[in-house]
C-alpha atoms as a PDB file:
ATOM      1  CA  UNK A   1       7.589  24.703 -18.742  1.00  0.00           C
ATOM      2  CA  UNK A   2       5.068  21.972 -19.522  1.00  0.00           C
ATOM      3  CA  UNK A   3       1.257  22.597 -18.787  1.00  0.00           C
ATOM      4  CA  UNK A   4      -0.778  19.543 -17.915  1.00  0.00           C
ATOM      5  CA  UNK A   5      -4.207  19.516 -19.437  1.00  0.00           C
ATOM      6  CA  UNK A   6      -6.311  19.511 -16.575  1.00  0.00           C
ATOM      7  CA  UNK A   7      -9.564  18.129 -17.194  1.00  0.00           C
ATOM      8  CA  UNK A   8     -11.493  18.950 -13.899  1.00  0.00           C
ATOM      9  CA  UNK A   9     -11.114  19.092 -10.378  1.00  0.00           C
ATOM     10  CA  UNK A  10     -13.714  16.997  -7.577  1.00  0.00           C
ATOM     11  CA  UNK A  11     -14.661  16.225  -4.572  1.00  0.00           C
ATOM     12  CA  UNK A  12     -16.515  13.026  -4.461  1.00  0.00           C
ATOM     13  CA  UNK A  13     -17.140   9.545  -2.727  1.00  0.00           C
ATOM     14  CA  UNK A  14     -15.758   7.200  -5.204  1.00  0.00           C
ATOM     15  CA  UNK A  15     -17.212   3.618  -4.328  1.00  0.00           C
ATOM     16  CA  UNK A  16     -17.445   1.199  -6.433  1.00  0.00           C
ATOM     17  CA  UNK A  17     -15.251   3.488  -9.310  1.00  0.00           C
ATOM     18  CA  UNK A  18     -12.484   2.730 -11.128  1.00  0.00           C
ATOM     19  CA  UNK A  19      -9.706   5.180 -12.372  1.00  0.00           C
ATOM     20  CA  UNK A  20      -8.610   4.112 -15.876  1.00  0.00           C
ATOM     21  CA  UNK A  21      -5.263   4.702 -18.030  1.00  0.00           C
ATOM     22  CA  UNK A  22      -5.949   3.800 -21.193  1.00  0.00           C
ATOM     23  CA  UNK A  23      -2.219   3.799 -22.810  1.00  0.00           C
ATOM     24  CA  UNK A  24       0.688   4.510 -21.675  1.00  0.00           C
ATOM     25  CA  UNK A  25       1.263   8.468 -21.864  1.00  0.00           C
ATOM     26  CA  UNK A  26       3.794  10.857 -20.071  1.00  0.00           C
ATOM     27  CA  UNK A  27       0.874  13.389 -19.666  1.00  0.00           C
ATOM     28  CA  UNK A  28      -2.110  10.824 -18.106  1.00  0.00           C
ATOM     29  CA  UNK A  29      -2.135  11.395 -13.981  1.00  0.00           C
ATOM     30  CA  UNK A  30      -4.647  11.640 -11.178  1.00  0.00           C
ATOM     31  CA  UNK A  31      -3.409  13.824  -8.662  1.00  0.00           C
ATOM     32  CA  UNK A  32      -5.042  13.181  -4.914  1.00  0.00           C
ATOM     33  CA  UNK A  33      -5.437  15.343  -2.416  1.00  0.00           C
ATOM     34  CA  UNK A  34      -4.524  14.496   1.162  1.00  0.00           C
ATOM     35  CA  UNK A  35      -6.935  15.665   4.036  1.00  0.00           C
ATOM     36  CA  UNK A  36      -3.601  16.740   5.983  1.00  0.00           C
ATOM     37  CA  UNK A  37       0.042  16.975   5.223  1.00  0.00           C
ATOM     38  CA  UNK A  38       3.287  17.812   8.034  1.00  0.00           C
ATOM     39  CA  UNK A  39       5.071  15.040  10.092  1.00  0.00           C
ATOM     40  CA  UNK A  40       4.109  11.809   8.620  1.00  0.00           C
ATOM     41  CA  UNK A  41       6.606   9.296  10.546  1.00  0.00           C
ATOM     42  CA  UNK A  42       4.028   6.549   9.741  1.00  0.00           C
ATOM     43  CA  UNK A  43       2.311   5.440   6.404  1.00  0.00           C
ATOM     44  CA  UNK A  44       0.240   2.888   5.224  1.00  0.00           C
ATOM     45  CA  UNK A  45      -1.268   2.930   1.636  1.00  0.00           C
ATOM     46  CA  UNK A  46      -3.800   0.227   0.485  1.00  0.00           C
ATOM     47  CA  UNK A  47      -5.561   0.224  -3.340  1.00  0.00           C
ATOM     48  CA  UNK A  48      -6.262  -2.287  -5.395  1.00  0.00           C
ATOM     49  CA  UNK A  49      -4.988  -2.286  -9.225  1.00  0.00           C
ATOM     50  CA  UNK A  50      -5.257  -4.527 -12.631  1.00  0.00           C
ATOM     51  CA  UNK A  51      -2.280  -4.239 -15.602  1.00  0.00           C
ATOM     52  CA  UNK A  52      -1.256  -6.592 -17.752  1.00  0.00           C
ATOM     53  CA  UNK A  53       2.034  -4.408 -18.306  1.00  0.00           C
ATOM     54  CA  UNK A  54       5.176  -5.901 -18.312  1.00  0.00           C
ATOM     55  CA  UNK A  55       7.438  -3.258 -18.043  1.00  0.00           C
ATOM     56  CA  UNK A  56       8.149  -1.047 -15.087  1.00  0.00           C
ATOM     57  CA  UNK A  57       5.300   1.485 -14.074  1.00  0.00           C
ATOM     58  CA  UNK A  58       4.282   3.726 -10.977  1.00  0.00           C
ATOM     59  CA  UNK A  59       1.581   2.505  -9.064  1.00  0.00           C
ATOM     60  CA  UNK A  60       1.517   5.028  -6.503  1.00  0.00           C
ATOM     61  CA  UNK A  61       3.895   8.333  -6.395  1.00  0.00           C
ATOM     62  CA  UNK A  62       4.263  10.466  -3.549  1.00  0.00           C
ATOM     63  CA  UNK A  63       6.698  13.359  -3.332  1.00  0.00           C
ATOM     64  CA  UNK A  64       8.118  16.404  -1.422  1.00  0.00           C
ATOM     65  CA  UNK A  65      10.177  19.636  -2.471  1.00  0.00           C
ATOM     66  CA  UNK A  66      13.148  17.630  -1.826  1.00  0.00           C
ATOM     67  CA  UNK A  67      12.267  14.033  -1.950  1.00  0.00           C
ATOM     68  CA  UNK A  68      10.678  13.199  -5.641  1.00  0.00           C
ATOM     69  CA  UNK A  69      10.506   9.543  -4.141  1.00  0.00           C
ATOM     70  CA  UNK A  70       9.904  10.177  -0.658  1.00  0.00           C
ATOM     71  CA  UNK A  71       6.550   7.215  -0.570  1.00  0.00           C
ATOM     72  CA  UNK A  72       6.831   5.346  -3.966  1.00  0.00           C
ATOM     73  CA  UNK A  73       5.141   2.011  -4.512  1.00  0.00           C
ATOM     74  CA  UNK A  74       6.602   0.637  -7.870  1.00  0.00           C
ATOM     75  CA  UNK A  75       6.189  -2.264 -10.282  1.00  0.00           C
ATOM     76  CA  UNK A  76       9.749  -2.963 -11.319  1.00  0.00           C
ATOM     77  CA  UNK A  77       8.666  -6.215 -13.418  1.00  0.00           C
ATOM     78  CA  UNK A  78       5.923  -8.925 -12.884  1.00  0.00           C
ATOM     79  CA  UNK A  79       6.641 -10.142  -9.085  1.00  0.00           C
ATOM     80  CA  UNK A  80       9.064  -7.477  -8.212  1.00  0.00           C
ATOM     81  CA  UNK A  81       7.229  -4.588  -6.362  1.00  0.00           C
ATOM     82  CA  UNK A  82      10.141  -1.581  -4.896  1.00  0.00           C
ATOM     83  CA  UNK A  83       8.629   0.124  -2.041  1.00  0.00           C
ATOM     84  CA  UNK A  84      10.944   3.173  -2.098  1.00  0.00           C
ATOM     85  CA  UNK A  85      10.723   5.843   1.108  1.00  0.00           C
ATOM     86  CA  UNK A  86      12.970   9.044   1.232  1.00  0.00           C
ATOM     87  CA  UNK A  87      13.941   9.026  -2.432  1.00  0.00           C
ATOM     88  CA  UNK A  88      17.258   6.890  -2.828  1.00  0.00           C
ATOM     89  CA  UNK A  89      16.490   3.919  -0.308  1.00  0.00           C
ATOM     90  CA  UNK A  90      14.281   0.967  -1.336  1.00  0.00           C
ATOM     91  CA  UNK A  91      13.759  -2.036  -0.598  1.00  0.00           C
ATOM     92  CA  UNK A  92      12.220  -4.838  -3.396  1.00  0.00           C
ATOM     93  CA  UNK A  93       9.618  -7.557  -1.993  1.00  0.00           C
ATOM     94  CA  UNK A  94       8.887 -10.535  -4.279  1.00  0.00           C
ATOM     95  CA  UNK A  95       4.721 -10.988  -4.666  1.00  0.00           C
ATOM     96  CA  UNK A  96       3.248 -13.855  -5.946  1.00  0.00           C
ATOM     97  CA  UNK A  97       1.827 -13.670  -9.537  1.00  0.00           C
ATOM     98  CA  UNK A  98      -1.775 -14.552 -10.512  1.00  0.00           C
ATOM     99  CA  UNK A  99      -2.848 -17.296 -12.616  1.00  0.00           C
ATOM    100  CA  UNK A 100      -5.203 -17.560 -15.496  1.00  0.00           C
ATOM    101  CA  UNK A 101      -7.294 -14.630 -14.958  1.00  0.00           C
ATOM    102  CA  UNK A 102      -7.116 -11.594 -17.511  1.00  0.00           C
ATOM    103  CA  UNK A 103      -6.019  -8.799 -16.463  1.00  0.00           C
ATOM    104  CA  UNK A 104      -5.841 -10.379 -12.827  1.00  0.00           C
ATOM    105  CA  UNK A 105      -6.572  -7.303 -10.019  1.00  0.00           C
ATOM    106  CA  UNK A 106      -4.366  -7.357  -7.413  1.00  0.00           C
ATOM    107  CA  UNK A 107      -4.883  -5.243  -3.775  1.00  0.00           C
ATOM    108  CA  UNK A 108      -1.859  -3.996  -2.394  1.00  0.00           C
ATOM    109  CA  UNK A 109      -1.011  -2.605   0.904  1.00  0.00           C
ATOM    110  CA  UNK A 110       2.418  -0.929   1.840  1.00  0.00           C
ATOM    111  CA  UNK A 111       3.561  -0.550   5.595  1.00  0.00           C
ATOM    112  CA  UNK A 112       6.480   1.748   7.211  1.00  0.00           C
ATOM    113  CA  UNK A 113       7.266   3.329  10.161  1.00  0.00           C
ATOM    114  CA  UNK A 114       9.997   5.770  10.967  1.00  0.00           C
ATOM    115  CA  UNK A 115      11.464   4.349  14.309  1.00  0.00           C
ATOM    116  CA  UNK A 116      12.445   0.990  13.161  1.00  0.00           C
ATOM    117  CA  UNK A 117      12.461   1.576   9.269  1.00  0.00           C
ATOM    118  CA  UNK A 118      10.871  -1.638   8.831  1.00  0.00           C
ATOM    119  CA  UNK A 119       8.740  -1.566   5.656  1.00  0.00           C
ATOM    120  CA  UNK A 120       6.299  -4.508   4.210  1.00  0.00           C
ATOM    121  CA  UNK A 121       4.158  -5.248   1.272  1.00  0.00           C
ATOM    122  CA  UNK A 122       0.775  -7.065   1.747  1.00  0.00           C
ATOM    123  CA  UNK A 123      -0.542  -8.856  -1.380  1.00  0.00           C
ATOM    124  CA  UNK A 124      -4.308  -9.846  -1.427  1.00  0.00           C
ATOM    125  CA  UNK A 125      -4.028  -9.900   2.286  1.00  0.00           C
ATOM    126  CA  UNK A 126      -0.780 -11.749   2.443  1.00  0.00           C
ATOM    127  CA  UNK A 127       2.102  -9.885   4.625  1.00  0.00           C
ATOM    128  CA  UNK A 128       5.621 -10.336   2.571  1.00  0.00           C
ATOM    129  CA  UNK A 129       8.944 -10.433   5.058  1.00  0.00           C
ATOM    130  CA  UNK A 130      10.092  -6.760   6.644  1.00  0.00           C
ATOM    131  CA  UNK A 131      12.832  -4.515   5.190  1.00  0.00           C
ATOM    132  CA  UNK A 132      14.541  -1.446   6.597  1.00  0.00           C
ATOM    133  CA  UNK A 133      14.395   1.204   4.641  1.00  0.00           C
ATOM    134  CA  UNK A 134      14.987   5.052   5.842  1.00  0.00           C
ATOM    135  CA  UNK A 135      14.992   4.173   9.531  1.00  0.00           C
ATOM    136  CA  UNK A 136      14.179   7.841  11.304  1.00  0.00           C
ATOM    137  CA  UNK A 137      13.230   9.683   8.035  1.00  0.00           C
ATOM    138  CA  UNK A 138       9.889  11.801   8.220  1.00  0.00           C
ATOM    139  CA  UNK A 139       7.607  13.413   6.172  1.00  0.00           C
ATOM    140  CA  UNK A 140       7.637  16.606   6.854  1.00  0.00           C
ATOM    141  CA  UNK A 141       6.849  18.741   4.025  1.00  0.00           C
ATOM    142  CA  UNK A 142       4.195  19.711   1.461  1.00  0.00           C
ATOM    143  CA  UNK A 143       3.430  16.511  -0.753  1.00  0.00           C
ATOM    144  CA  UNK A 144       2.310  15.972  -4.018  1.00  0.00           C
ATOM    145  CA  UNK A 145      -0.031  12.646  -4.913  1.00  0.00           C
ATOM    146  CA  UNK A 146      -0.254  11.303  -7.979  1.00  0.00           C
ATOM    147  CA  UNK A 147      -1.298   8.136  -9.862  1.00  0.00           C
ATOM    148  CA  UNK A 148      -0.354   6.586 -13.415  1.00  0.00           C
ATOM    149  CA  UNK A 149       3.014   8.466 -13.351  1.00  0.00           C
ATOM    150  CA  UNK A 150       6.159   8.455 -11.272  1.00  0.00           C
ATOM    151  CA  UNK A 151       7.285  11.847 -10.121  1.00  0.00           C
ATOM    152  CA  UNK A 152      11.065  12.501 -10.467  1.00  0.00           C
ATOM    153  CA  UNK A 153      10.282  16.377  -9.706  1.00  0.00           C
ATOM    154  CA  UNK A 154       7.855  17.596  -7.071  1.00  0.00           C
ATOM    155  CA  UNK A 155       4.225  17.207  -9.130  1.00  0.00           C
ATOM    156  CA  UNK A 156       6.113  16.183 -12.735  1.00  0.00           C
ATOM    157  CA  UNK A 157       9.323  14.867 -14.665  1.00  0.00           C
ATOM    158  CA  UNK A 158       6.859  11.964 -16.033  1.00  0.00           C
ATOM    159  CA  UNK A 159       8.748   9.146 -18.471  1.00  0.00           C
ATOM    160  CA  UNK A 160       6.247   8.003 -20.182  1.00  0.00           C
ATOM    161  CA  UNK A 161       7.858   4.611 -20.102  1.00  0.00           C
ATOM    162  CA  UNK A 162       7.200   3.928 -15.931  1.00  0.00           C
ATOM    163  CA  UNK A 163       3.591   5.661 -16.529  1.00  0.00           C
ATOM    164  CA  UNK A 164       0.379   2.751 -15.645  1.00  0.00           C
ATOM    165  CA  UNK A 165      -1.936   1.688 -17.761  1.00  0.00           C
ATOM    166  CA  UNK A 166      -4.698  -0.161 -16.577  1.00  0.00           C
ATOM    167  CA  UNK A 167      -7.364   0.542 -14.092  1.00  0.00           C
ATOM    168  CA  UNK A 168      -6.804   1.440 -10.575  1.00  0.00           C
ATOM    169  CA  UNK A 169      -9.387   1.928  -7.654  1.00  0.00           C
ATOM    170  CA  UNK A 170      -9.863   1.694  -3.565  1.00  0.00           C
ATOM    171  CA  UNK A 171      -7.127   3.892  -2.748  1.00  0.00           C
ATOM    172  CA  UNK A 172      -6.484   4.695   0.890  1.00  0.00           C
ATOM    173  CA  UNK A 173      -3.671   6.098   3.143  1.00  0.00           C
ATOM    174  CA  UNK A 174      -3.166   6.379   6.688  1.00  0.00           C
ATOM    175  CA  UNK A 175      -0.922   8.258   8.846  1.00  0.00           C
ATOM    176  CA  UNK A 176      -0.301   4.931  10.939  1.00  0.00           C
ATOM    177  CA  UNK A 177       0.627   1.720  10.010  1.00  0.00           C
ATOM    178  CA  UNK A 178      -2.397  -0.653  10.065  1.00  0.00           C
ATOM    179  CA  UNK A 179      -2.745  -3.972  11.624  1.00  0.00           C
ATOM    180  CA  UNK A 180      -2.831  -7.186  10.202  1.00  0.00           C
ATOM    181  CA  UNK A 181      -6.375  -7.700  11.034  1.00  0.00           C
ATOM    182  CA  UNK A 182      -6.788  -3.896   9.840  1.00  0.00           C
ATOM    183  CA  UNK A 183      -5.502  -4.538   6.685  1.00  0.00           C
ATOM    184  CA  UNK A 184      -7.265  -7.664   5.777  1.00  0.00           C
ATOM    185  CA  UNK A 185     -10.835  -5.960   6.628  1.00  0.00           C
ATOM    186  CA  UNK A 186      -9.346  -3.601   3.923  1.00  0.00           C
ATOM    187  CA  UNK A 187      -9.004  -6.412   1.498  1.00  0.00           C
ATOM    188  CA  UNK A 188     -12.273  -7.909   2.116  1.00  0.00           C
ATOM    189  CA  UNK A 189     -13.852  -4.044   2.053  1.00  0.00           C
ATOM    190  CA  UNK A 190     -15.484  -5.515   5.416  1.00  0.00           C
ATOM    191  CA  UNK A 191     -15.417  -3.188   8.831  1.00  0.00           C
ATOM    192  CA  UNK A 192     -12.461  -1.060   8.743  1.00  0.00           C
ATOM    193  CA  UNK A 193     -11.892   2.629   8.599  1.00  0.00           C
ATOM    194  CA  UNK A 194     -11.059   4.365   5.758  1.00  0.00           C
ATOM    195  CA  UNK A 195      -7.877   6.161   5.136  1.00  0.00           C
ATOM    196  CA  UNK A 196      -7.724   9.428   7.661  1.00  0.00           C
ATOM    197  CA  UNK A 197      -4.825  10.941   4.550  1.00  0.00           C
ATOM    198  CA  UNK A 198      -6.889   9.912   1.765  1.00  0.00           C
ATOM    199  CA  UNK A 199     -10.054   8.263   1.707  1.00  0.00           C
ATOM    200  CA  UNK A 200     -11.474   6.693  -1.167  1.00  0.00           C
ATOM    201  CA  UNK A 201     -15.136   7.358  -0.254  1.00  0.00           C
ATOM    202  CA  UNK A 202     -14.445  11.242   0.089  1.00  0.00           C
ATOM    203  CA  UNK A 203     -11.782  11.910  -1.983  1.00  0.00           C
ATOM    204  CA  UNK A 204     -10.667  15.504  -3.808  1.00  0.00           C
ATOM    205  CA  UNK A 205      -8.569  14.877  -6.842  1.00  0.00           C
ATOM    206  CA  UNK A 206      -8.131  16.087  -9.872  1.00  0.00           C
ATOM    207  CA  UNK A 207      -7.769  14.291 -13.837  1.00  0.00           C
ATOM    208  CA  UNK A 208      -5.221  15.357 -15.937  1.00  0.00           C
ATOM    209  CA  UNK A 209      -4.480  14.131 -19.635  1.00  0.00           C
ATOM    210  CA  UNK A 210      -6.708  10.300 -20.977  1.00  0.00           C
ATOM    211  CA  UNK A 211      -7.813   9.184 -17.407  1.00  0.00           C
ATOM    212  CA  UNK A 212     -10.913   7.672 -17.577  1.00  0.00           C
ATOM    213  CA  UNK A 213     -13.636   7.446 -14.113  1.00  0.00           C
ATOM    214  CA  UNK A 214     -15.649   4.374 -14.623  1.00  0.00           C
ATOM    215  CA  UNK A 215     -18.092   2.178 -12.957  1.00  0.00           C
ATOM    216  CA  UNK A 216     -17.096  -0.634 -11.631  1.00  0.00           C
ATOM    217  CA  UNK A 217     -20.724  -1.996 -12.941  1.00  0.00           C
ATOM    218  CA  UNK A 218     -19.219  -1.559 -16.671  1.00  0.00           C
ATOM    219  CA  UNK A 219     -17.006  -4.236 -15.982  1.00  0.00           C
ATOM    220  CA  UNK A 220     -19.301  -6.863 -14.783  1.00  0.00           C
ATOM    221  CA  UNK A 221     -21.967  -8.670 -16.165  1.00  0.00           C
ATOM    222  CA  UNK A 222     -25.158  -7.149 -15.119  1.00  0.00           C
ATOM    223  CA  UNK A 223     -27.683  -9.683 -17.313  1.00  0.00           C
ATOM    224  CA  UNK A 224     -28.049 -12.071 -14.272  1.00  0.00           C
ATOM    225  CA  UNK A 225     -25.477 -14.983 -16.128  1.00  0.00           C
ATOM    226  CA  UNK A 226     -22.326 -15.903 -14.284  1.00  0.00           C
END
């Protein structure tokens, strides 16, 4: 049985930080937890993330007993994004690349509801087209958060090849699906209420393996220069 090296275990308001995976690892993970679990027939998750990765990689990885991918929000390749829900079904949204900026951070917002199965991706505020995927499935078990890795077990069965590296931060999740309006206050960080499953500004996790909590201030210039 593997044992995770847990570093420590919090409870804090994380504003303004920035989880960071330095290299790609099969034992680097933050694992959130949700203010409530049970019946979860709607989901939105927003966060905002910066990789220059190439390769596939988890970018947020929610799981059940029986359902390793039962709210997955993947990076297949640059522009491909997989939203899967209920492990095997997925549908894969094309998002439009950045330009000229290095590494270029990108906020992300996924959408589904379990009456009509429709499921969307909004990019830096920008709603893709709709997708069916899992019409009437619910979550309805214990779940296990985690970012930087891709659970194919409940809470491990990491690849090290579909782990994250780069720098993730602003992570919410609702047990609705937000509005359009909703979700663009959440891009602009301007009037909107945080995440009633997880909530970035009160947020229990735990680090586990070379995860890094930053400042967002150590990656700006503070000298007064622009």
């Amino acid at each position: 049985m593997c044992k995770w090296n847990l570093l420590f275990s919090v409870y804090a308001d994380l504003s303004r930080k920035i989880f960071t995976f330095p290299t790609t690892s099969s034992s680097a993970f933050v694992k959130l937890k949700p203010n409530m679990e049970g019946d979860l027939q709607n989901v939105t998750v927003c966060l905002k993330y910066a990789t220059d990765l190439s390769r596939e990689n988890s970018l947020f990885s929610l799981a059940t007993p029986t359902n390793q991918n039962a709210f997955l929000i993947f990076n297949v390749k640059p522009g491909i994004v997989r939203l899967h829900v209920g492990s095997a079904a997925h549908a894969d949204f094309w998002v439009p690349q950045a330009k000229e900026v290095l590494p270029p951070w990108t906020h992300i917002c996924a959408t589904w509801e379990s009456g009509s199965g429709l499921g969307q991706l909004w990019i830096n505020g920008m709603g893709t087209v709709r997708k069916g995927i899992s019409k009437g499935f619910k979550l309805n078990e214990k779940i296990s958060i985690l970012l930087g890795q891709e659970q194919d077990s409940f809470g491990g069965g990491f690849d090290s090849s579909q782990s994250f590296v780069g720098q993730i931060s602003d992570v919410h999740m609702w047990n609705y699906v937000l509005s359009p309006c909703d979700i663009i206050g959440v891009y602009n960080s301007f009037n909107f209420t945080p995440g009633n499953v997880l909530n970035w500004k009160e947020m229990q996790y735990e680090l586990h393996g070379y995860v890094i909590l930053e400042s967002e201030s150590k990656m700006q210039c503070q000298s007064g220069y622009s």
